[in-house]
Protein backbone atom coordinates (compact mmCIF):
# COMPACT_ATOMS: atom_id res chain seq x y z
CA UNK A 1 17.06 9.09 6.52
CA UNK A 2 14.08 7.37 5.65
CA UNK A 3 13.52 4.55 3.69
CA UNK A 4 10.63 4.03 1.25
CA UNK A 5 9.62 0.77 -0.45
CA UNK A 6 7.20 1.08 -3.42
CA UNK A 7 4.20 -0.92 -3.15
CA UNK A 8 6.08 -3.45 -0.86
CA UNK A 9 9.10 -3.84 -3.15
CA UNK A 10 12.38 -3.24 -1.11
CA UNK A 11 15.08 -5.05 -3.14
CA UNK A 12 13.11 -6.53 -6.99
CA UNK A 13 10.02 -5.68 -8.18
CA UNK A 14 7.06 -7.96 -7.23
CA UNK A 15 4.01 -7.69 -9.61
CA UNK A 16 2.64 -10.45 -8.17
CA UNK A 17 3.04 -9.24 -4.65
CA UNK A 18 2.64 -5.51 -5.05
CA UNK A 19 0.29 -3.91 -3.19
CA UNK A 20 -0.94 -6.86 -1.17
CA UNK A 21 -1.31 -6.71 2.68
CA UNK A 22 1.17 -9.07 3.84
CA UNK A 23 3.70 -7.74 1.19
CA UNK A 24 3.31 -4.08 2.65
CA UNK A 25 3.08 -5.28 5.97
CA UNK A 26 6.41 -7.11 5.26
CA UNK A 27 8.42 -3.86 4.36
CA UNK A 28 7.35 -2.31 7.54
CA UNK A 29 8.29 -5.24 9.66
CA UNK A 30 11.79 -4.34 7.58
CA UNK A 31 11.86 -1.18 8.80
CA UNK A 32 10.35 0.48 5.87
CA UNK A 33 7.87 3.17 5.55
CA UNK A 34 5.80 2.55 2.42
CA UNK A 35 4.39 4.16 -0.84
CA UNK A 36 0.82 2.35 -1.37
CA UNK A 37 -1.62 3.30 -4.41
CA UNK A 38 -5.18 3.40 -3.42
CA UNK A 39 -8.75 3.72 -5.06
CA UNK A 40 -11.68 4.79 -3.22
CA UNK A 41 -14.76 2.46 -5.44
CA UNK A 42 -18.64 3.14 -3.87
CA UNK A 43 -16.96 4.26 -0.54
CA UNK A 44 -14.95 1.14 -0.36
CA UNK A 45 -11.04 1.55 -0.53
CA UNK A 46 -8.85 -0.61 -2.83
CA UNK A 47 -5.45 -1.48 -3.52
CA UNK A 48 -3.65 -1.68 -6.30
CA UNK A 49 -1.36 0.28 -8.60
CA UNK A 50 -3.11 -0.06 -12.39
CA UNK A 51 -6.83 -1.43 -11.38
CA UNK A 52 -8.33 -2.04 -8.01
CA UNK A 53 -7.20 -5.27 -6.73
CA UNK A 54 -7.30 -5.78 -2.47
CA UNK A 55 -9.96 -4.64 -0.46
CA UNK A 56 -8.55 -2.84 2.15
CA UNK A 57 -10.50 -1.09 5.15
CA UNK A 58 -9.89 2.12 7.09
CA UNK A 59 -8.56 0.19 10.27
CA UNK A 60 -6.01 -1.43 8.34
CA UNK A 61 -4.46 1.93 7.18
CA UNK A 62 -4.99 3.51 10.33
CA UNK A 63 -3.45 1.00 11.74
CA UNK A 64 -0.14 1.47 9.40
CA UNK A 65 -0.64 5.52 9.14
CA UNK A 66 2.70 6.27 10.90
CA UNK A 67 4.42 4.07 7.94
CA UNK A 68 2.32 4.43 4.78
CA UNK A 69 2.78 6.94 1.90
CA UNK A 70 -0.27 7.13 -0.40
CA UNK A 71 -0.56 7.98 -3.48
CA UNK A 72 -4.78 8.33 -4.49
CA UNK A 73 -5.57 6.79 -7.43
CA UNK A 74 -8.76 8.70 -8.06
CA UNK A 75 -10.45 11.64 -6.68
CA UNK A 76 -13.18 9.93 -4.97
């Protein structure tokens, strides 16, 4: 079975948390794989579930591949 957290949320939701690095990084220090949004803005790559919010770079997720689910926020 695998277990999913959404956007770093494993037991109460988190706005102000959501979608951060060390909230995400949290859950998968739980044990969690993880469902993160992302934007791709001018080839940079962004966090964040309604608006682009933490600047994230391509080591980072590559970093976290084996335990990230993402959902793409836009089509760039």
């Amino acid at each position: 079975m695998i277990f999913i957290s959404h956007r770093g949320n494993i037991d109460n939701i988190d706005k102000s948390r959501e979608n951060t690095h060390d909230y995400i990084d949290e859950a998968i220090e739980q044990g969690y794989e993880v469902e993160i949004d992302i934007r791709s803005i001018s080839g940079e790559l962004w966090l964040g579930h309604d608006e682009p919010q933490y600047k994230v770079t391509h080591k980072w997720l590559e970093e976290r591949k084996e335990n990230l689910w993402i959902h793409c926020k836009n089509s760039d």
